[in-house]
Protein backbone atom coordinates (compact mmCIF):
# COMPACT_ATOMS: atom_id res chain seq x y z
CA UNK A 1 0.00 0.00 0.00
CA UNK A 2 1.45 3.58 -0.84
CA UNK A 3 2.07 6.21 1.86
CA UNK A 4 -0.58 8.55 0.59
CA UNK A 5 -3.51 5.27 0.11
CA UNK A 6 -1.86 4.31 4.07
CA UNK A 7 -2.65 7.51 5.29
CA UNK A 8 -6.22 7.31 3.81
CA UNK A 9 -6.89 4.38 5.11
CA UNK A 10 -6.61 5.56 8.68
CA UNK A 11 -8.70 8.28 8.31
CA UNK A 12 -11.25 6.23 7.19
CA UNK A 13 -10.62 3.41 9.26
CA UNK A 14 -10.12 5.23 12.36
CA UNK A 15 -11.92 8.60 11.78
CA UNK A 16 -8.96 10.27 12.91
CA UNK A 17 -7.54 13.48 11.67
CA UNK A 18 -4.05 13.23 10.00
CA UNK A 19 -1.54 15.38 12.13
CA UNK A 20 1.68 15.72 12.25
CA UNK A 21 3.62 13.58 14.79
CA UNK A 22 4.92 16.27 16.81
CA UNK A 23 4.99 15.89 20.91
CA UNK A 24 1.91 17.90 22.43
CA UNK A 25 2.20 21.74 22.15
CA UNK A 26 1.88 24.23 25.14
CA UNK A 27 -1.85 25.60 24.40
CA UNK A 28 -2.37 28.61 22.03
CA UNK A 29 -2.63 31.95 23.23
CA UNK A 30 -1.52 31.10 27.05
CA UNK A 31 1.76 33.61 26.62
CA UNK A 32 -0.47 36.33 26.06
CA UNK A 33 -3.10 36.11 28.93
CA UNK A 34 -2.94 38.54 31.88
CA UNK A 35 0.19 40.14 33.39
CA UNK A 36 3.17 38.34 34.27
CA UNK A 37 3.40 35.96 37.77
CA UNK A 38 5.66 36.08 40.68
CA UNK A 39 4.91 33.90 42.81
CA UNK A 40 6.39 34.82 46.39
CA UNK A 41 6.51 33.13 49.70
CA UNK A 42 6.57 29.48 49.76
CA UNK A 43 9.48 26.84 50.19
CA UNK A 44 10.61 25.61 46.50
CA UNK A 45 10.94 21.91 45.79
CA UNK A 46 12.00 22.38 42.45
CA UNK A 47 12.20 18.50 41.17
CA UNK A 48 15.70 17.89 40.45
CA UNK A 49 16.21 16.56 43.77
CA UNK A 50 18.01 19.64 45.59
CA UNK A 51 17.53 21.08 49.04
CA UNK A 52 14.04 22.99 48.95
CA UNK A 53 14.83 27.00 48.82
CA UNK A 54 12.65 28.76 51.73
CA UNK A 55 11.20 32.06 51.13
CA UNK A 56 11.28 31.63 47.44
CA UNK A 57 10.43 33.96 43.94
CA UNK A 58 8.99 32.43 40.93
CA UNK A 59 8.87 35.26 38.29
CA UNK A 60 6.66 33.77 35.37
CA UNK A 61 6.35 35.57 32.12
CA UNK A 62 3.85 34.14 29.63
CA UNK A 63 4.50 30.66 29.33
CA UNK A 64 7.97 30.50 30.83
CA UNK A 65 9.58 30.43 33.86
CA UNK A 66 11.71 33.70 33.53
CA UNK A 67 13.91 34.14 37.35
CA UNK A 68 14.18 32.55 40.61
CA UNK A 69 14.91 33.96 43.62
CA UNK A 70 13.97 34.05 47.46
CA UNK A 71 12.08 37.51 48.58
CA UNK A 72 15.67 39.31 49.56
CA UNK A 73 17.55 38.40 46.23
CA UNK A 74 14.38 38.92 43.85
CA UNK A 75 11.50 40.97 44.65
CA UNK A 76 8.45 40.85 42.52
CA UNK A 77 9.18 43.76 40.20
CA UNK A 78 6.34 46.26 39.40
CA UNK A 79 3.72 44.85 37.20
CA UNK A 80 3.67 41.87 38.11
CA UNK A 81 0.56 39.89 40.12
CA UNK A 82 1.69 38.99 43.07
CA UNK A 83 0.58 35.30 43.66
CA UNK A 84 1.18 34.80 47.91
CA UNK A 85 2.24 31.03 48.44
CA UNK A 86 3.21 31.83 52.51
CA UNK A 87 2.92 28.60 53.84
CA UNK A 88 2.73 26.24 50.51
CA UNK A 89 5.46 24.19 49.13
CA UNK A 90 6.23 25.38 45.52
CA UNK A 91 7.05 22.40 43.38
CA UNK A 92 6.76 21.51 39.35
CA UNK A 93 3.37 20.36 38.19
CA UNK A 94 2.98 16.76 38.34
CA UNK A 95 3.23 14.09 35.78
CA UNK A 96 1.21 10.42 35.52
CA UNK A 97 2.58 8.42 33.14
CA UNK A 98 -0.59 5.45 33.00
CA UNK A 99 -3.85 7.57 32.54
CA UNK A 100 -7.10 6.32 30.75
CA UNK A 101 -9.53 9.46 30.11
CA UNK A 102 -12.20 7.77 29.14
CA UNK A 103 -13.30 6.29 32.19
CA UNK A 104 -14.72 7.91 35.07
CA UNK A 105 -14.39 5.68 37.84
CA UNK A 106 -16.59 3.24 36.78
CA UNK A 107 -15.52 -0.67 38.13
CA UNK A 108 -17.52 -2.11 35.06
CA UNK A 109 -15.60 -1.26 31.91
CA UNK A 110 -18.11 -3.62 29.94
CA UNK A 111 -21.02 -1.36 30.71
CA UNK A 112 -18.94 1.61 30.76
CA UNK A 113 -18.10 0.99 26.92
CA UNK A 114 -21.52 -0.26 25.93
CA UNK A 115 -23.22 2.81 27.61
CA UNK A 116 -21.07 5.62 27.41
CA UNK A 117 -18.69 5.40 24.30
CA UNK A 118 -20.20 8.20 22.07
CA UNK A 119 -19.85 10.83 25.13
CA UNK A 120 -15.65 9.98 25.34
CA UNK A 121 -14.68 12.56 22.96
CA UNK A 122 -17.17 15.38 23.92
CA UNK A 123 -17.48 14.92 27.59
CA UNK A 124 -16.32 12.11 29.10
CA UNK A 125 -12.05 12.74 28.32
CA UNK A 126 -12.78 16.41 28.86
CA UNK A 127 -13.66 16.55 32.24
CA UNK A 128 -11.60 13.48 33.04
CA UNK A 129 -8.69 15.89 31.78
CA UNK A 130 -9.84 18.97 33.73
CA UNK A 131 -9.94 17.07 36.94
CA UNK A 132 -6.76 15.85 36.58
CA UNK A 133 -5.28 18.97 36.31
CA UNK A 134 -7.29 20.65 39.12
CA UNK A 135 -5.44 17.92 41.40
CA UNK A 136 -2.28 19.19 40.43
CA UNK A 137 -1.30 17.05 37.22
CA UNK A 138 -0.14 18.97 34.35
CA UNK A 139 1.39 16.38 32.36
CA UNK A 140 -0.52 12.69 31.47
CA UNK A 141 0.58 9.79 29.42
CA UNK A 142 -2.54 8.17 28.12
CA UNK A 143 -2.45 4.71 26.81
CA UNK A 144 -5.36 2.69 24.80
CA UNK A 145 -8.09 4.85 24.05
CA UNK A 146 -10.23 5.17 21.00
CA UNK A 147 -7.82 7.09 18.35
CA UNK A 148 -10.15 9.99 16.97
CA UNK A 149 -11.00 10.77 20.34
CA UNK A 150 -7.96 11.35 22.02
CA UNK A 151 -5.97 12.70 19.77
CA UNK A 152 -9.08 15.05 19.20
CA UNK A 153 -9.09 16.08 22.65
CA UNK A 154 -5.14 16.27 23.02
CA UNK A 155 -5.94 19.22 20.32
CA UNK A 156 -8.86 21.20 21.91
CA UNK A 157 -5.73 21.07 24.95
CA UNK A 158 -3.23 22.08 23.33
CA UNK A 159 -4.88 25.03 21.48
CA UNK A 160 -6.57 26.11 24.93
CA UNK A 161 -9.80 25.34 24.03
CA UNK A 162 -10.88 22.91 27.03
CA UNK A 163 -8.29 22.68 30.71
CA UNK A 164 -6.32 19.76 30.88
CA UNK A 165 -2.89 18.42 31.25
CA UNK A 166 0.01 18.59 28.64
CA UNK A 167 -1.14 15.21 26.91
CA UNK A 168 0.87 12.25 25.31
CA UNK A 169 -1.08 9.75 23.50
CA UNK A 170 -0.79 6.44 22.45
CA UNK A 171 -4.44 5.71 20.66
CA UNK A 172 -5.33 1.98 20.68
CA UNK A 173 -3.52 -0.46 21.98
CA UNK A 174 -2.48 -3.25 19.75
CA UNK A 175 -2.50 -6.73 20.28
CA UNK A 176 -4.13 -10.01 18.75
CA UNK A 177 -7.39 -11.87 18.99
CA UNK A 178 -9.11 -9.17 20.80
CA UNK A 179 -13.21 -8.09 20.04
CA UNK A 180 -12.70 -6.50 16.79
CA UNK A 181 -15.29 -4.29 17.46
CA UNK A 182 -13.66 -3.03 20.64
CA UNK A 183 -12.67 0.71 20.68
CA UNK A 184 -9.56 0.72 22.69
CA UNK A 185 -7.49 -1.55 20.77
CA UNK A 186 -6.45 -2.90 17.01
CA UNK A 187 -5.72 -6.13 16.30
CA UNK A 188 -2.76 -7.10 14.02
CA UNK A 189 -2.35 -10.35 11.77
CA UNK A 190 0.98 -11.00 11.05
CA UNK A 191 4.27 -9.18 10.77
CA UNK A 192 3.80 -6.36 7.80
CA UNK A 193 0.26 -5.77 9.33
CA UNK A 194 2.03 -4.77 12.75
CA UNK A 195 4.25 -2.79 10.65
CA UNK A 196 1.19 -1.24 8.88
CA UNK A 197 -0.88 -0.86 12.25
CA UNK A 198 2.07 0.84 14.16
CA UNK A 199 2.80 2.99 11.41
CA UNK A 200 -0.93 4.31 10.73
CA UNK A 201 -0.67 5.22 14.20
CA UNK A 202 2.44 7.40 14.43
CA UNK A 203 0.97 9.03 11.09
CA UNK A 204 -2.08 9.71 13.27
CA UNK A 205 0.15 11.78 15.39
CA UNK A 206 -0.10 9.44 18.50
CA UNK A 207 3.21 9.74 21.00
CA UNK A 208 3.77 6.44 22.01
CA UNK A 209 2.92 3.02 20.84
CA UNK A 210 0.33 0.39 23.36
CA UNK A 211 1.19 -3.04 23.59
CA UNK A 212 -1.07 -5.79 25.62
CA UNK A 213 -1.85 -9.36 25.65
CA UNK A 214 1.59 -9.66 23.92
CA UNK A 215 1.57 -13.47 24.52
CA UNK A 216 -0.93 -13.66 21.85
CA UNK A 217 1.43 -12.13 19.39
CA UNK A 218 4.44 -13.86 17.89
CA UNK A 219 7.64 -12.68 18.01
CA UNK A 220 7.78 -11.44 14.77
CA UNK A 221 4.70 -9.44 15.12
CA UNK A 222 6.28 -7.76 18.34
CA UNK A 223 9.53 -7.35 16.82
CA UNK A 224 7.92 -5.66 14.00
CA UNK A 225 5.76 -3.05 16.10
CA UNK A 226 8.61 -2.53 18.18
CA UNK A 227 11.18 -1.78 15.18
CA UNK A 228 8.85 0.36 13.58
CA UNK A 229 8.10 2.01 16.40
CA UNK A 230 11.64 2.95 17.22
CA UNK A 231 12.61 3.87 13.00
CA UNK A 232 9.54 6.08 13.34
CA UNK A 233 11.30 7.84 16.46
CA UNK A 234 8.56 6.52 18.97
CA UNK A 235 8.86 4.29 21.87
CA UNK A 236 6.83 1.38 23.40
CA UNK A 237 5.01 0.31 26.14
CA UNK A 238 3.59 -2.91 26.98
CA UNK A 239 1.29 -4.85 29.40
CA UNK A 240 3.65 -7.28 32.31
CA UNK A 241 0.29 -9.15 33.27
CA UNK A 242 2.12 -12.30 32.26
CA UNK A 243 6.03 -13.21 32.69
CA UNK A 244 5.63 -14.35 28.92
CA UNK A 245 4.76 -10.42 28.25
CA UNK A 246 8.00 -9.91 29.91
CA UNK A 247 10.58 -12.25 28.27
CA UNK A 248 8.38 -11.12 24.54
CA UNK A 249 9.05 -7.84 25.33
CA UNK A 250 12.24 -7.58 26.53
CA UNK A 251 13.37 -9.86 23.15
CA UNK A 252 11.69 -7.46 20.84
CA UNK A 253 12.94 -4.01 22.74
CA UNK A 254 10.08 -2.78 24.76
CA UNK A 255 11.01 0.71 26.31
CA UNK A 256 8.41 0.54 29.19
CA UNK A 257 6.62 -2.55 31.25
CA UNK A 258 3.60 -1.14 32.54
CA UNK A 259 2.25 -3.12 36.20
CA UNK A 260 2.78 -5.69 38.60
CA UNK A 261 0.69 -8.99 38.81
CA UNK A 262 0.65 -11.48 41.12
CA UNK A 263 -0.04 -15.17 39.34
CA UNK A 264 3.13 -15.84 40.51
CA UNK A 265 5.24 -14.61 43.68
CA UNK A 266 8.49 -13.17 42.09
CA UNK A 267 10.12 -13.09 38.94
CA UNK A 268 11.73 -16.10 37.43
CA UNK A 269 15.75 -16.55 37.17
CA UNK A 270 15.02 -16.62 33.41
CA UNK A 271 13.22 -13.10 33.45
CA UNK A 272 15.55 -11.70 35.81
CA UNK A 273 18.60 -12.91 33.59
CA UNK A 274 16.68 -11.20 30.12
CA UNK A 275 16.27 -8.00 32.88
CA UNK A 276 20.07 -7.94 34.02
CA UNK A 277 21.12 -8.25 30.46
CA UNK A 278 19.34 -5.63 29.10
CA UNK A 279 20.07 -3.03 31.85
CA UNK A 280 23.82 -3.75 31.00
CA UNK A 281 23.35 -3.28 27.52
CA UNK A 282 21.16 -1.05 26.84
CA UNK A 283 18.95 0.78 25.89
CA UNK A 284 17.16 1.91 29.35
CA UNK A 285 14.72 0.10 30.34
CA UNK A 286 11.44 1.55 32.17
CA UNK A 287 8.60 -0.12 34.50
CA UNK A 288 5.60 1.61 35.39
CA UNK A 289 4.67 0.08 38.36
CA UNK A 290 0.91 1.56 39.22
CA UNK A 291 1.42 0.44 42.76
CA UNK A 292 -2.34 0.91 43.74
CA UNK A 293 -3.71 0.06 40.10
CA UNK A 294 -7.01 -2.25 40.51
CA UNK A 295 -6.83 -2.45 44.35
CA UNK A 296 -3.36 -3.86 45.00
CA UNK A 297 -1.87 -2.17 47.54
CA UNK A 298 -4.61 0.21 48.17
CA UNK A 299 -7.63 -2.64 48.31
CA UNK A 300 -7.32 -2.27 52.63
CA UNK A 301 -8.26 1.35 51.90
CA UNK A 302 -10.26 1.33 49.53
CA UNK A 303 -12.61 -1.53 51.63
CA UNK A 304 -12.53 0.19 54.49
CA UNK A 305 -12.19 4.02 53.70
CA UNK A 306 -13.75 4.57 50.37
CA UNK A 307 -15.73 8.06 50.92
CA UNK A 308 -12.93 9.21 48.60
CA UNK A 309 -14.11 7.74 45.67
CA UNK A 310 -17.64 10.05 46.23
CA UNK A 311 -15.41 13.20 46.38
CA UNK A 312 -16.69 15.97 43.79
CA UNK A 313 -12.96 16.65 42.81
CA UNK A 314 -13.49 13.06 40.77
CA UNK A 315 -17.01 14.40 38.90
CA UNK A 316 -15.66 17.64 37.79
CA UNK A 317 -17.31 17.88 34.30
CA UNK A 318 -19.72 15.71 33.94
CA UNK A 319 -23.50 15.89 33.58
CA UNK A 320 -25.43 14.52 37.22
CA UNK A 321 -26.68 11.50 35.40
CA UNK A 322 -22.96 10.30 34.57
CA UNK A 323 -22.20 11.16 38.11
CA UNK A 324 -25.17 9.28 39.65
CA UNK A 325 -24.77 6.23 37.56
CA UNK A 326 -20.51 6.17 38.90
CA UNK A 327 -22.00 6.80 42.21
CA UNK A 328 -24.40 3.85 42.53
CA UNK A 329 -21.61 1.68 40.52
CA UNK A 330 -19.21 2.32 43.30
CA UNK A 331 -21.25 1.85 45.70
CA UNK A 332 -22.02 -1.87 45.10
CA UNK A 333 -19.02 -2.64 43.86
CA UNK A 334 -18.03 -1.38 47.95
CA UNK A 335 -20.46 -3.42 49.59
CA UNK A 336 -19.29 -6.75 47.52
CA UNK A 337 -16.01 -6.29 49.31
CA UNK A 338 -12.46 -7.00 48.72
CA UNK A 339 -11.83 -9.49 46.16
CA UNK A 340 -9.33 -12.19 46.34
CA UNK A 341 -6.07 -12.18 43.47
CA UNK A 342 -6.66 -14.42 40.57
CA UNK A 343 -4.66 -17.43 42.22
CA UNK A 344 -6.52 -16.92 45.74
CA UNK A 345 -4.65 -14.97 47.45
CA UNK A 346 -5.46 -13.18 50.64
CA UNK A 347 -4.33 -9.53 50.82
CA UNK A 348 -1.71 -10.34 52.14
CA UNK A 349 -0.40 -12.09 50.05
CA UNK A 350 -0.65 -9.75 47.29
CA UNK A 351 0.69 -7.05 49.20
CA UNK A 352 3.83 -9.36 49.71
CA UNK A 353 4.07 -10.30 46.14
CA UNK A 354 3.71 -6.73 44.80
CA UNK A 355 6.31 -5.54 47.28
CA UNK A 356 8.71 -8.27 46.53
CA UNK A 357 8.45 -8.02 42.10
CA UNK A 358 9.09 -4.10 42.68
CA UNK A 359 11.90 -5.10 44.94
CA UNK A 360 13.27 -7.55 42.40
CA UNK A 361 12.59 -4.62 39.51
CA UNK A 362 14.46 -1.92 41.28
CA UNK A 363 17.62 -4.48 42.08
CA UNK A 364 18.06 -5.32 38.86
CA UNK A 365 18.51 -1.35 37.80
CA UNK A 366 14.99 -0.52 36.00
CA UNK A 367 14.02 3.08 36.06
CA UNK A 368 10.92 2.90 38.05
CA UNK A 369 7.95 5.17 36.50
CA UNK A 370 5.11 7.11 38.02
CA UNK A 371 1.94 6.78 36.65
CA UNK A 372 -1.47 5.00 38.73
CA UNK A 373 -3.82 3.51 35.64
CA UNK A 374 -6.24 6.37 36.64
CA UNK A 375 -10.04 5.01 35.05
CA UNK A 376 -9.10 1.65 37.07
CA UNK A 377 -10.77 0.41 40.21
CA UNK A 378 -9.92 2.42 42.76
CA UNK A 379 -7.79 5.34 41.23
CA UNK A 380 -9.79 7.90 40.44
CA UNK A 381 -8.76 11.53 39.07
CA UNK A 382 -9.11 13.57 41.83
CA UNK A 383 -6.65 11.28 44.42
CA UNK A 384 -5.11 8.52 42.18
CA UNK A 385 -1.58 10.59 42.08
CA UNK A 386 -0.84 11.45 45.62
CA UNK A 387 -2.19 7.96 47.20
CA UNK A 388 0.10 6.42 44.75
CA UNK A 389 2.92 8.93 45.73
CA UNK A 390 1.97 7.97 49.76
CA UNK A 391 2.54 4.12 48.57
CA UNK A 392 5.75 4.84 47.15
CA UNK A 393 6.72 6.53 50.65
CA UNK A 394 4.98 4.17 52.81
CA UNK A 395 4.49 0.83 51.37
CA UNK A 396 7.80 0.77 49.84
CA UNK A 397 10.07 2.82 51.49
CA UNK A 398 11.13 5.39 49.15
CA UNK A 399 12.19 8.73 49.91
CA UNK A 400 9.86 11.55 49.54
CA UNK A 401 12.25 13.71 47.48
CA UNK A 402 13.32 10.91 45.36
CA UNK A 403 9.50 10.27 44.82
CA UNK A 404 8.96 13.63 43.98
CA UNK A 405 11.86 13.76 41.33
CA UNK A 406 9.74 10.58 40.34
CA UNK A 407 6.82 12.28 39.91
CA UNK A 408 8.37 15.48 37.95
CA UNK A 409 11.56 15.82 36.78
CA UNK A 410 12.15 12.07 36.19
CA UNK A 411 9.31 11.36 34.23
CA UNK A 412 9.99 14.43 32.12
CA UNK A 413 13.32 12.82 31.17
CA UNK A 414 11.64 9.46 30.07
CA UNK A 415 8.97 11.77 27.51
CA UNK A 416 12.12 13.21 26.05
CA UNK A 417 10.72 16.50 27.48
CA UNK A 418 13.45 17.28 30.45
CA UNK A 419 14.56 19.91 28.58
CA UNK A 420 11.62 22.34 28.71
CA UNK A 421 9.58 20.58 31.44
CA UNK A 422 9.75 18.31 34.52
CA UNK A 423 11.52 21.07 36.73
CA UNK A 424 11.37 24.50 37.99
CA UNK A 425 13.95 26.73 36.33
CA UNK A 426 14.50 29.55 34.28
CA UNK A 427 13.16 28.95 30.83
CA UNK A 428 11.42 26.37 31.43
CA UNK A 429 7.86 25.98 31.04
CA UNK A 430 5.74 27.27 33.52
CA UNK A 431 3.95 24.36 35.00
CA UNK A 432 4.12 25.25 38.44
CA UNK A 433 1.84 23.88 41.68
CA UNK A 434 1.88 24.79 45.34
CA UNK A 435 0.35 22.84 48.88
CA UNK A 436 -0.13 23.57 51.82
CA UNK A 437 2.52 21.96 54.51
CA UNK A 438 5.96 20.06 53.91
CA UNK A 439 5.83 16.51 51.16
CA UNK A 440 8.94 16.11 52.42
CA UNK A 441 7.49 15.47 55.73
CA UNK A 442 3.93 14.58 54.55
CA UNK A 443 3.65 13.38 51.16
CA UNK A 444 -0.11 13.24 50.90
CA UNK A 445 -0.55 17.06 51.46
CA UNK A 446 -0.02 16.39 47.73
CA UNK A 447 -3.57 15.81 47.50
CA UNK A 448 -5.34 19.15 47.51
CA UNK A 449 -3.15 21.98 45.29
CA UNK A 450 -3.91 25.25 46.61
CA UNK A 451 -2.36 26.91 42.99
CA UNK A 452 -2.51 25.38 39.69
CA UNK A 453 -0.10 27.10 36.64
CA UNK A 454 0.07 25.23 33.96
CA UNK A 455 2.29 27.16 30.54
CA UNK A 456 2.28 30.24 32.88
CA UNK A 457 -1.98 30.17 33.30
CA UNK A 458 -3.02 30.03 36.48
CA UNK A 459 -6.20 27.04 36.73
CA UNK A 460 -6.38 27.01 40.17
């Protein structure tokens, strides 16, 4: 098939508007609105892992961060609005890396497609977006959604027409043997037709490239998404339900694993030898771990504390019947309980097992990723990031700062966008938040952003 017939295809295949396949663009018109910031007062985290600067200046000029300072070395000059952040931590906007704007909450995705696909693009991912970045997230990774859709609303974001975070997209996921009528994924038959698939989708203009159920693939079929992929200067990211995910996607060059299961209770010395290997050779390899993703090491909570799954901060956006139907959804799917793992095991013992694989993944030299498989049971827009932050401080032990680098800078540097996000300094974009209290101290007083700047605009 010819480039130009390929490219045709797609759009009439997909419905989805050729773009260019250009990362997403800091929203239209955002330099120009209002006077300039300085935002004086608070202690600066700025996400590279340094000690926090009290009494700090952020001077903000359209969409840039233009000086820093503390309130003796750089007062706010004249002209500028004064933003007061006495008492907040300053610190870069946050990033989630495993993001799925077309749900809502809702723990049946069967009825959730069946009932509510034709609102995604118009209300569903819209508001999904804007509550995301009302808790503080101004950068999302979202991977498997329906292809016009997303990449529709990544647009209306990036032009400023709707709120929402900086958004990389990824379309549908591909795989094999999957309903062929479901809107999430494509599948592929053989090795050109990965080739084809994977290519109509960076011609699409998505960012990354879905992989999942990759044990129904053959190698050839991964190897050829995964090489095209890479030629096409994207990178990949693949479901680790399964260790034969794993060893298919390590062999074929897989950028990013995406979860932790628990069919079995650690990592095989076969996986762990295809892990070593490739973190000696190259290149890096990346495991978004979603920590909390479908109740793992949040299910305690969630059974026994779950009033913040009703919290308005998760229905921002959408019309009361949406927000009803979630509601009553929740609600039973509450009362039914915590529900054992897939081999039986207590909580426990999935607690142990999660705890244990990230142990194994971190060992072995893997760049662990932040992201929380927001639209899954339990992690829902308005709290999915910072209870995912609090597991990383007190389920496994990390260091606040280091999680915060995790959750800014760090993830910047795996988008390729380090350079002009991810951090707070001068020239920089301005994608700024601030909290009240220490996250050094208290991670979780992540959860309720008392100023929102995202490109230089102030949300929140």
């Amino acid at each position: 098939m010819t480039s130009a017939r390929l490219l045709s295809a797609v759009a009439i295949i997909a419905g989805v508007t050729v773009m260019a396949a250009t990362p997403p663009q800091r929203p239209a018109g955002a330099a120009s609105r209002g006077r300039p910031l300085a935002l004086v007062g608070g202690t600066l985290i700025d996400g590279t892992g340094g000690a926090p600067l009290r009494n700090s200046v952020v001077l903000i000029r359209g969409e840039r961060i233009e000086k820093i300072g503390t309130t003796d070395s750089l007062p706010a000059p004249p002209g500028y609005e004064t933003v007061s952040a006495d008492g907040l931590t300053v610190l870069p906007g946050l990033w989630d890396l495993h993001v799925h704007l077309m749900y809502a909450g809702h723990p049946d995705p069967r009825y959730w497609f069946d009932t509510y696909t034709s609102q995604f693009e118009r209300v569903i991912m819209p508001a999904s977006a804007e509550q995301m970045l009302m808790a503080g997230v101004t950068t999302v990774r979202d991977l498997a959604a329906p292809p016009h859709a997303i990449l529709a609303v990544k647009q209306r974001i990036a032009s400023g027409a709707i709120p929402g975070p900086t958004l990389y997209a990824a379309g549908p996921a591909l795989t094999r043997g999957a309903n062929p009528n479901a809107v999430q994924t494509w599948n592929v038959a053989g090795a050109a037709d990965a080739k084809a698939r994977t290519s109509q989708l960076i011609d699409a203009g998505v960012d990354w490239i879905k992989i999942i159920n990759a044990e129904t693939l053959t190698p050839e079929e991964m190897k050829a998404i995964v090489d095209e992929a890479h030629a096409r200067g994207r990178k990949v990211a693949s479901h680790a339900f399964s260790e034969a995910e794993i060893r298919l996607g390590l062999i074929a060059g897989v950028d990013d694993f995406q979860h932790v299961r628990t069919q079995t209770p650690e990592y095989p010395p076969d996986v762990v030898a295809l892990i070593r290997d490739r973190v000696r050779t190259g290149p890096p390899l990346y495991w978004t771990i979603t920590a909390g993703a479908n109740g793992q090491l949040n299910a305690a909570y969630l059974a026994s504390n779950p009033e913040f799954l009703d919290d308005p901060a998760n229905f921002i956006g959408l019309p009361q019947p949406i927000v009803d139907d979630v509601r009553r959804a929740v609600a039973a799917r509450v009362q039914a309980g915590p529900r054992r793992g897939g081999a039986g095991q207590s909580q426990g013992e999935i607690d142990a097992i999660v705890k244990r694989k990230i142990t194994q993944i971190r060992d072995l030299g893997v760049q662990v990723v932040f992201g929380t498989d927001v639209g899954s049971w339990g992690e829902v827009t308005g709290h999915a990031t910072w209870m995912e932050a609090d597991l990383w401080v007190r389920e496994l032990g990390m260091d606040p700062m280091t999680v915060i680098r995790g959750m800014t800078l760090d993830a910047a540097r795996l988008m390729g966008a380090d350079s002009e996000s991810g951090s707070i300094a001068a020239g920089k974009f301005a994608d700024v938040i601030a909290v009240r209290g220490d996250p050094l101290r208290h991670i979780d007083v992540l959860r309720e952003p008392r100023i929102v700047i995202k490109h230089g605009r102030r949300f929140k």
